[in-house]
PDB file of N, CA and C in Angstrom:
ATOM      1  N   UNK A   1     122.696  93.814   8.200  1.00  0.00           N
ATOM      2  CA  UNK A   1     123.882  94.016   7.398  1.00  0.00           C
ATOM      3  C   UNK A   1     124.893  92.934   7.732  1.00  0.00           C
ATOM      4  N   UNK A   2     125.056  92.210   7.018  1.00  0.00           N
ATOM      5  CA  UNK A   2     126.560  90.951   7.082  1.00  0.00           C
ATOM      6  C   UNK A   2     127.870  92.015   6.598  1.00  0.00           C
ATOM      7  N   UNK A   3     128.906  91.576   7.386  1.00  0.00           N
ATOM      8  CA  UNK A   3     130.082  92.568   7.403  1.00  0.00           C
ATOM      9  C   UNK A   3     131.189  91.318   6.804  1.00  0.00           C
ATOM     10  N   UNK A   4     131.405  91.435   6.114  1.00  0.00           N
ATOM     11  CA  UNK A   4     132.946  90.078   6.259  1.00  0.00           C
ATOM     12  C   UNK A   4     133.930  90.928   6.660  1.00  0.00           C
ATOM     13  N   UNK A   5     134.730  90.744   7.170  1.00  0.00           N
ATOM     14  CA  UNK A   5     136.227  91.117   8.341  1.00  0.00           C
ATOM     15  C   UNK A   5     137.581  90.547   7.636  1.00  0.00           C
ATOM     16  N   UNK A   6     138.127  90.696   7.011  1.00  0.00           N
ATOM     17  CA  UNK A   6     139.756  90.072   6.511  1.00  0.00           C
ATOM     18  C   UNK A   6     139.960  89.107   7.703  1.00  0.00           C
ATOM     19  N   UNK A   7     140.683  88.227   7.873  1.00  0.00           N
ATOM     20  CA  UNK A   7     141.148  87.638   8.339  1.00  0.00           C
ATOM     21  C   UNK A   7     142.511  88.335   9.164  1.00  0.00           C
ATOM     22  N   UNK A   8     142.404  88.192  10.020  1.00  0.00           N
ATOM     23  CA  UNK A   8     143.795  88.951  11.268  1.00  0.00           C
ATOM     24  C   UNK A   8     143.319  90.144  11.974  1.00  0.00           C
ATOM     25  N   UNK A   9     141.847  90.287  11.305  1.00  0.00           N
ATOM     26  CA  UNK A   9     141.021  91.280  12.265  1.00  0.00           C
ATOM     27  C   UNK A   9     140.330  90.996  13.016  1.00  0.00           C
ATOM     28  N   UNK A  10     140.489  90.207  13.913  1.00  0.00           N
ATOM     29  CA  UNK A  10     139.761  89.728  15.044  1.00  0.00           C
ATOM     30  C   UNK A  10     139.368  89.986  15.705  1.00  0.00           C
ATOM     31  N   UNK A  11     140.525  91.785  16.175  1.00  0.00           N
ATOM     32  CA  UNK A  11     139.246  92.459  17.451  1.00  0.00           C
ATOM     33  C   UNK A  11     138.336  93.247  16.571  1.00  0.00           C
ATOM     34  N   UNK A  12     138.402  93.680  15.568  1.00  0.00           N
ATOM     35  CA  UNK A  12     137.897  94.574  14.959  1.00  0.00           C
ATOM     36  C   UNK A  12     136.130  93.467  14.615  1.00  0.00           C
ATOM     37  N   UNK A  13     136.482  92.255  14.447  1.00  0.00           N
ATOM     38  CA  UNK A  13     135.471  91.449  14.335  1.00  0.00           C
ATOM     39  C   UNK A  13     134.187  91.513  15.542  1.00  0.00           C
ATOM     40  N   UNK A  14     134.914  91.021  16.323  1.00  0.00           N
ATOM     41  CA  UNK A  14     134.272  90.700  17.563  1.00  0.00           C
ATOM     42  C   UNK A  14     133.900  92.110  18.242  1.00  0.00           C
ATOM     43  N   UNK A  15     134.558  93.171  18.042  1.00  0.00           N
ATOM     44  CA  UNK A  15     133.915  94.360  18.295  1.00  0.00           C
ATOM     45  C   UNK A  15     132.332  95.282  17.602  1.00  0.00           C
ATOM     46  N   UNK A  16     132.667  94.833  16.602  1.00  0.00           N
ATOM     47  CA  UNK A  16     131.600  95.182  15.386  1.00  0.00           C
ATOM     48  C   UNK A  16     130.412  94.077  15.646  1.00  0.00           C
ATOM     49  N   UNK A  17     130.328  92.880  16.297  1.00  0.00           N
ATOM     50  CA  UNK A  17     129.799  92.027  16.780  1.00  0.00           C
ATOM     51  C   UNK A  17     128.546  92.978  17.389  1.00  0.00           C
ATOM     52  N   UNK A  18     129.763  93.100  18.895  1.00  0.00           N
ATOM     53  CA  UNK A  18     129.586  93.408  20.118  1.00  0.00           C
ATOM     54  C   UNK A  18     128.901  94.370  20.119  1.00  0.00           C
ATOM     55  N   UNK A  19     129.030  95.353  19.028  1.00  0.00           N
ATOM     56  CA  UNK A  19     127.941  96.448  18.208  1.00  0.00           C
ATOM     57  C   UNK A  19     126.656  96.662  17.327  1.00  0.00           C
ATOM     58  N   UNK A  20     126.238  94.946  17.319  1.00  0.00           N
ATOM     59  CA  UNK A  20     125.058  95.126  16.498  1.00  0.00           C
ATOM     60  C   UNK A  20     125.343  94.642  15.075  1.00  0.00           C
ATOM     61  N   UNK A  21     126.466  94.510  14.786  1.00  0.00           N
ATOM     62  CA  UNK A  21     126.652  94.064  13.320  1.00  0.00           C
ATOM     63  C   UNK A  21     126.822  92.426  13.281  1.00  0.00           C
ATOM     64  N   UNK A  22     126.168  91.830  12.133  1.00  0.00           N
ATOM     65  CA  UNK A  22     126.556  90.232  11.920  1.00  0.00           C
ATOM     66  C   UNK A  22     127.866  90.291  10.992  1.00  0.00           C
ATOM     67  N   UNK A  23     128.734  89.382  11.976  1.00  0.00           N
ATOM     68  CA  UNK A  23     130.040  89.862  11.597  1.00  0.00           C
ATOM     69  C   UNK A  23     130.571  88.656  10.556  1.00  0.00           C
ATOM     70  N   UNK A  24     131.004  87.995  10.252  1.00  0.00           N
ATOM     71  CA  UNK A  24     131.723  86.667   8.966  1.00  0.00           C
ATOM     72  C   UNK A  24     133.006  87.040   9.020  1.00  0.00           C
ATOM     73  N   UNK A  25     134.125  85.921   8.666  1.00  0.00           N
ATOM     74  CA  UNK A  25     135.108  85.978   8.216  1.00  0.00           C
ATOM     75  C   UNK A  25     135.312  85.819   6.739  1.00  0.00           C
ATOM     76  N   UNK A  26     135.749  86.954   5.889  1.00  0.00           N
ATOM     77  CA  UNK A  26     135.795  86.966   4.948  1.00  0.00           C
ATOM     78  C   UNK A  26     136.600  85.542   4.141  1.00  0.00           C
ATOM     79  N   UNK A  27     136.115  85.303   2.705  1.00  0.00           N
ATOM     80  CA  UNK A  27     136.484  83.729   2.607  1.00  0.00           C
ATOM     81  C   UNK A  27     136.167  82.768   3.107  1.00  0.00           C
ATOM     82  N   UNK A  28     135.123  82.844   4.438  1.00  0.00           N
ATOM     83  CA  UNK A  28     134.367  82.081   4.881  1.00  0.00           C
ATOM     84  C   UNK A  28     133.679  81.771   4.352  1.00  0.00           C
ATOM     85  N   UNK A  29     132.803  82.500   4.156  1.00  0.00           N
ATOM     86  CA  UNK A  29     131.138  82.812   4.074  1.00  0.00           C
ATOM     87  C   UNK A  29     130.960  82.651   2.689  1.00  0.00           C
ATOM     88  N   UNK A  30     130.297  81.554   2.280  1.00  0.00           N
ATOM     89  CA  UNK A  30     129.908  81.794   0.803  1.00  0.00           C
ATOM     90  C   UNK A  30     128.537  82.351  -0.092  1.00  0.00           C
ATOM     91  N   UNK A  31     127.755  83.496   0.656  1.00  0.00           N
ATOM     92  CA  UNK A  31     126.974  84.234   0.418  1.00  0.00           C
ATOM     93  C   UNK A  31     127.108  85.717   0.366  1.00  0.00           C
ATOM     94  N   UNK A  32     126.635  86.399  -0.454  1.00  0.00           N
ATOM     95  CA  UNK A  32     126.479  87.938  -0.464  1.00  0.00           C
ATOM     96  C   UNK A  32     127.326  88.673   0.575  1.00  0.00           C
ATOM     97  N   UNK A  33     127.918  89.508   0.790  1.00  0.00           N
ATOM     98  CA  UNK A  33     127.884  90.109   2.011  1.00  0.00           C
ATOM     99  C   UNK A  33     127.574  91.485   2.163  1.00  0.00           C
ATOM    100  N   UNK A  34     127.515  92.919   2.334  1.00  0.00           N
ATOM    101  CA  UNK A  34     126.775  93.921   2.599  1.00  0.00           C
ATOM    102  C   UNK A  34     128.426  94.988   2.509  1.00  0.00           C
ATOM    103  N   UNK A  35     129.261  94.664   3.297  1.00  0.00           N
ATOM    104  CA  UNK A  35     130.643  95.681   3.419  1.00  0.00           C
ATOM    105  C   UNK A  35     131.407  94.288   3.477  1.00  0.00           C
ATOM    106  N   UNK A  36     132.626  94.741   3.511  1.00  0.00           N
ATOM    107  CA  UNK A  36     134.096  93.835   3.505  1.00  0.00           C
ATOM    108  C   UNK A  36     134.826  94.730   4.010  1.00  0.00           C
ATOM    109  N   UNK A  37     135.310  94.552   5.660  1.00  0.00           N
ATOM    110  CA  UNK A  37     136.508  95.156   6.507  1.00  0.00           C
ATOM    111  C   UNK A  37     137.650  94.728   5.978  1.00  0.00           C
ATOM    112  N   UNK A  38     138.703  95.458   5.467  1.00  0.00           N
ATOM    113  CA  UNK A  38     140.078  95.097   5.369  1.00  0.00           C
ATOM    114  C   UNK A  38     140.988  95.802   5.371  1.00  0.00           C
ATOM    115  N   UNK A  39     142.282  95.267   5.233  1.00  0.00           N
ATOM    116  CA  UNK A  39     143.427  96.342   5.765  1.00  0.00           C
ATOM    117  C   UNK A  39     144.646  96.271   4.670  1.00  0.00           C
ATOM    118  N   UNK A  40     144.953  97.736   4.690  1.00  0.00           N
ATOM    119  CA  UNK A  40     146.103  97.073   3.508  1.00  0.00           C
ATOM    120  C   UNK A  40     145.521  97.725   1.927  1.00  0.00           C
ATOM    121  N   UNK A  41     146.319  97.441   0.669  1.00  0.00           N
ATOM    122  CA  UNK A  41     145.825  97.768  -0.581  1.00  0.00           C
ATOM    123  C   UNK A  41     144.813  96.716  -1.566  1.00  0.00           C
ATOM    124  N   UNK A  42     144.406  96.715  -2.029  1.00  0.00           N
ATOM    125  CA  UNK A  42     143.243  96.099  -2.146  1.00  0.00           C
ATOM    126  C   UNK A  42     144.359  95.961  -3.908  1.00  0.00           C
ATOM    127  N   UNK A  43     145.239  96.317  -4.636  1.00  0.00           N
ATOM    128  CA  UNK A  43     145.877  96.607  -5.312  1.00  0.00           C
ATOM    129  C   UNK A  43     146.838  95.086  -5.244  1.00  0.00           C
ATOM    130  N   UNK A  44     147.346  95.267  -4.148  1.00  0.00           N
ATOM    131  CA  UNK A  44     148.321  94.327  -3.413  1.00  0.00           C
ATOM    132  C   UNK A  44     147.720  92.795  -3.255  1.00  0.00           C
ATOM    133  N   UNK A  45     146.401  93.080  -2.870  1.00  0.00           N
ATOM    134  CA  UNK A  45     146.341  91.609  -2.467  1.00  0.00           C
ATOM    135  C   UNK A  45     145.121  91.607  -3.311  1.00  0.00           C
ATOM    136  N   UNK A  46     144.881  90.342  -3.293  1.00  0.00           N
ATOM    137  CA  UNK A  46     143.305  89.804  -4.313  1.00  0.00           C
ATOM    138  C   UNK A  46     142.623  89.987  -3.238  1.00  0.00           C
ATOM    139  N   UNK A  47     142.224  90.537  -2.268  1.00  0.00           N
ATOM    140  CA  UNK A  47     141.037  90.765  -1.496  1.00  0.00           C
ATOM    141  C   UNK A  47     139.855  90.439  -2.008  1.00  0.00           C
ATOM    142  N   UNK A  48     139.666  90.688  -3.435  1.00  0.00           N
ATOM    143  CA  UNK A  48     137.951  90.545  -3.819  1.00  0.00           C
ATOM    144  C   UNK A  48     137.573  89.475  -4.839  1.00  0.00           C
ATOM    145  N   UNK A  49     138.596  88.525  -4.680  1.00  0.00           N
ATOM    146  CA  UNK A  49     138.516  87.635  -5.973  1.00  0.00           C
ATOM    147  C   UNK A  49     137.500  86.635  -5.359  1.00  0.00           C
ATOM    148  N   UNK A  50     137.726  85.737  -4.156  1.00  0.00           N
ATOM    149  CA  UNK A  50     136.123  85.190  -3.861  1.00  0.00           C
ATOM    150  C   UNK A  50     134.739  85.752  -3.521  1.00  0.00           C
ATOM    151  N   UNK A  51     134.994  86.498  -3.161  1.00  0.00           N
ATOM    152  CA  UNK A  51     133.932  87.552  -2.976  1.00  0.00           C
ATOM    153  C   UNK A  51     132.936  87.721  -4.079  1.00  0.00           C
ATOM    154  N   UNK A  52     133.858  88.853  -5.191  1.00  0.00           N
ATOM    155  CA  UNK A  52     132.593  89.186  -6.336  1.00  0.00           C
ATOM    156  C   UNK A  52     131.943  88.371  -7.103  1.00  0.00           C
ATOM    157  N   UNK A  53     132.330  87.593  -7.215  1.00  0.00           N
ATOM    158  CA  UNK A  53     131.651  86.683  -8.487  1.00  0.00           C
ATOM    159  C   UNK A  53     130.395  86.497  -7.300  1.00  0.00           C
ATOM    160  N   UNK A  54     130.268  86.192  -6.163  1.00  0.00           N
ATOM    161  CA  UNK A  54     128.822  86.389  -5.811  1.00  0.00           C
ATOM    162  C   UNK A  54     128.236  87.636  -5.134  1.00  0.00           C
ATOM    163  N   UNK A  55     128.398  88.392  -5.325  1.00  0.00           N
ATOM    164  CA  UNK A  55     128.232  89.836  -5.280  1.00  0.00           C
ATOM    165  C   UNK A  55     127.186  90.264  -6.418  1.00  0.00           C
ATOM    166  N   UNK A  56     125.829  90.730  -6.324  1.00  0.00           N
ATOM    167  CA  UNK A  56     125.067  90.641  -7.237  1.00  0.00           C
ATOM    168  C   UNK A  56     124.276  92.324  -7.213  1.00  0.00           C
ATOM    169  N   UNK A  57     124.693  92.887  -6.410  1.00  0.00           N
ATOM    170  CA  UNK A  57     124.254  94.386  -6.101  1.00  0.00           C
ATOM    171  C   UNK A  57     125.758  95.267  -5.291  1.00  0.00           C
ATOM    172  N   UNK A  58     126.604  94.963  -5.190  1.00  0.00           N
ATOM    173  CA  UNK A  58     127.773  95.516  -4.647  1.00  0.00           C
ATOM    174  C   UNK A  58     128.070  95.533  -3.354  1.00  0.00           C
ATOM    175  N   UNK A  59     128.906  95.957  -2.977  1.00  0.00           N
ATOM    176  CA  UNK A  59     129.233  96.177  -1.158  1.00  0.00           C
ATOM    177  C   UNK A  59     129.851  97.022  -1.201  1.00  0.00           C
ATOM    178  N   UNK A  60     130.023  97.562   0.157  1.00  0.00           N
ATOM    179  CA  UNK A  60     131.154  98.733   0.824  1.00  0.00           C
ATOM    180  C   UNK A  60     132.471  98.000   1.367  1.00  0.00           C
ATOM    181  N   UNK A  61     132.930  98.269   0.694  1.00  0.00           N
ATOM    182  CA  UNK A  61     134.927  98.712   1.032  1.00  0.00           C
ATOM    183  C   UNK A  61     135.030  99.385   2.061  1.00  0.00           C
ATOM    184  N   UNK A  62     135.833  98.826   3.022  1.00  0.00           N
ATOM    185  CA  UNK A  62     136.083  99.565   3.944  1.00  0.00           C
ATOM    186  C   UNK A  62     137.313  99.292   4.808  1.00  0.00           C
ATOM    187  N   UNK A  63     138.270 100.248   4.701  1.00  0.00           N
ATOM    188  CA  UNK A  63     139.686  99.703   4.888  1.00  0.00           C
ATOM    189  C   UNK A  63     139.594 100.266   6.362  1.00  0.00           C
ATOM    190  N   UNK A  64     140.282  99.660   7.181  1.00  0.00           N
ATOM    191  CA  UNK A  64     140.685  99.887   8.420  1.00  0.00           C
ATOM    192  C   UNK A  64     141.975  99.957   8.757  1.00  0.00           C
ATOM    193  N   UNK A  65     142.922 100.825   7.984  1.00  0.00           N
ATOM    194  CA  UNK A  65     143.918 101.021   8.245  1.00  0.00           C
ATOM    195  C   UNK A  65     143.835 102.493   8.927  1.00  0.00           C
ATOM    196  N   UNK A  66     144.413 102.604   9.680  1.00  0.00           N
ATOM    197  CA  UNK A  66     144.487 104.086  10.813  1.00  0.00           C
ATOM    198  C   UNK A  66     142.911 104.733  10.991  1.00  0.00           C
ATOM    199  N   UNK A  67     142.105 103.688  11.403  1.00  0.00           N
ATOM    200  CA  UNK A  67     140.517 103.570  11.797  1.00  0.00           C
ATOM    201  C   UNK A  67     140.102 102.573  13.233  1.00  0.00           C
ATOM    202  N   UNK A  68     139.817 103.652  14.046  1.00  0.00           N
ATOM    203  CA  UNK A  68     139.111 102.884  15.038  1.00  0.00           C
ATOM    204  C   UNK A  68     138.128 102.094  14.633  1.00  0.00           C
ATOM    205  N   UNK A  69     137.569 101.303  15.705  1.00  0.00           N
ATOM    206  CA  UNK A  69     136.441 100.507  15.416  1.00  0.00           C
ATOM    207  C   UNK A  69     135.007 101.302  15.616  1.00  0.00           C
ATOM    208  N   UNK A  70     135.354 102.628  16.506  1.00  0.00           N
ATOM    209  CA  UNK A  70     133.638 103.374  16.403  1.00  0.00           C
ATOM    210  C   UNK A  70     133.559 103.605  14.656  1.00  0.00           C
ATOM    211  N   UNK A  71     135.062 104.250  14.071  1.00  0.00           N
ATOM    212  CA  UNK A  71     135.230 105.182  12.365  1.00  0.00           C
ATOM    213  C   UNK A  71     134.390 103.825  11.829  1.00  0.00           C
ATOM    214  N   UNK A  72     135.012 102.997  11.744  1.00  0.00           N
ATOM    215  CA  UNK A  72     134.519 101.547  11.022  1.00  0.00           C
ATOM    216  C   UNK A  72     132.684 101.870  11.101  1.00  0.00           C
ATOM    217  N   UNK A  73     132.404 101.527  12.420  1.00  0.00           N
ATOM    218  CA  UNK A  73     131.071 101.277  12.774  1.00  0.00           C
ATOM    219  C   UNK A  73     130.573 102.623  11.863  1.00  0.00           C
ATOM    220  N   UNK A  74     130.765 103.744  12.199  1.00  0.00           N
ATOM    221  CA  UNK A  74     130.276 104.938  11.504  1.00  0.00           C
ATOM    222  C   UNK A  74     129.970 104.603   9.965  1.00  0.00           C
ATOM    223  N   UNK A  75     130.994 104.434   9.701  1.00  0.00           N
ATOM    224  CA  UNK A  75     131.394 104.134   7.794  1.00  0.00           C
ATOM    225  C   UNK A  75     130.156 103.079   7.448  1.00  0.00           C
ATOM    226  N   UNK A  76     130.323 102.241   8.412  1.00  0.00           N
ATOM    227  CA  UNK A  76     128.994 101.299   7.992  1.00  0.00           C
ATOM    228  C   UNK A  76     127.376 101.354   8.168  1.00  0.00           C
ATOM    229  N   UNK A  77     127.520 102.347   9.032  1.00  0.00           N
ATOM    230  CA  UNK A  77     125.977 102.940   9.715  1.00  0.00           C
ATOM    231  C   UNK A  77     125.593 103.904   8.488  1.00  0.00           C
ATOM    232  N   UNK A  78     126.362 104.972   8.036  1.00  0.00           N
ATOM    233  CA  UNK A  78     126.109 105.764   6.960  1.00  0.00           C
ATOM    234  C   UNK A  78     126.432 105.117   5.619  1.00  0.00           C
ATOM    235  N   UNK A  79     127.062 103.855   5.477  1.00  0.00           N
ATOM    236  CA  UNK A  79     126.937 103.400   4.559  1.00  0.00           C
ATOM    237  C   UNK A  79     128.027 104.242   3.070  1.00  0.00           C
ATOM    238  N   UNK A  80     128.434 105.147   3.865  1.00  0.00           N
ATOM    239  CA  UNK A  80     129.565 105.787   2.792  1.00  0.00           C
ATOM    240  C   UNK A  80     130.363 106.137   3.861  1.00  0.00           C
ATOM    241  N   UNK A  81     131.856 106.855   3.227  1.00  0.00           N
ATOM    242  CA  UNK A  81     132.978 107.746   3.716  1.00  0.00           C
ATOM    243  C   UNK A  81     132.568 108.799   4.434  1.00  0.00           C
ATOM    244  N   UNK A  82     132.208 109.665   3.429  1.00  0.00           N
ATOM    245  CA  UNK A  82     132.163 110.954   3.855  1.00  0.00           C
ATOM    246  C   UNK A  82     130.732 111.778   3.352  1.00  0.00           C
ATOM    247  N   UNK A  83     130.109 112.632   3.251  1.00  0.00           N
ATOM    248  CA  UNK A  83     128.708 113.065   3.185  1.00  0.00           C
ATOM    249  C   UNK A  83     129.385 113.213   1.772  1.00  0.00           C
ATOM    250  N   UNK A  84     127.525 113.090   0.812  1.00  0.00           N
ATOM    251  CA  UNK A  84     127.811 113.582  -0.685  1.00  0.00           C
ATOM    252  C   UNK A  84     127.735 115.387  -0.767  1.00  0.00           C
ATOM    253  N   UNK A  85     127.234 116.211   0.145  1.00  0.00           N
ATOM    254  CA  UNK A  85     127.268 117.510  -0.408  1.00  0.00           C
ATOM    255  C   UNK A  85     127.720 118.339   0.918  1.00  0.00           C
TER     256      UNK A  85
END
């Protein structure tokens, strides 16, 4: 799973690393990525404008605002929020 990380999330990067995940800085990376860590409204900022146009099957959103880095890791291990039933 490639994770891209917002930029100013650095421990959150290197932690998710440190966990098994291949981590990118988002806007870096000019391939696919799997989830996108970020913080903040997604409303507010263009967060996904380099991103989708190569996005060819979707990714997980995943905001890390008032989220540890295990919640993060979780969110990305199950691959959703919260259970469907």
């Amino acid at each position: 799973m490639v994770v891209a990380v917002q930029q100013g999330l650095n421990h959150i990067k290197s932690q998710l690393r440190q966990m098994g995940f291949e981590t990118v800085t988002y806007g870096m990376y000019p391939y696919p990525v799997d989830a996108l860590v970020y913080h903040g409204s997604l409303k507010q900022r263009s967060v996904l404008q380099a991103t989708v146009p190569h996005q060819s099957k979707g990714m997980l959103l995943v905001c890390a605002d008032n989220k540890t880095v295990a919640e993060i890791a979780e969110v990305l291990n199950r691959r959703l929020y919260t259970p469907l039933f």
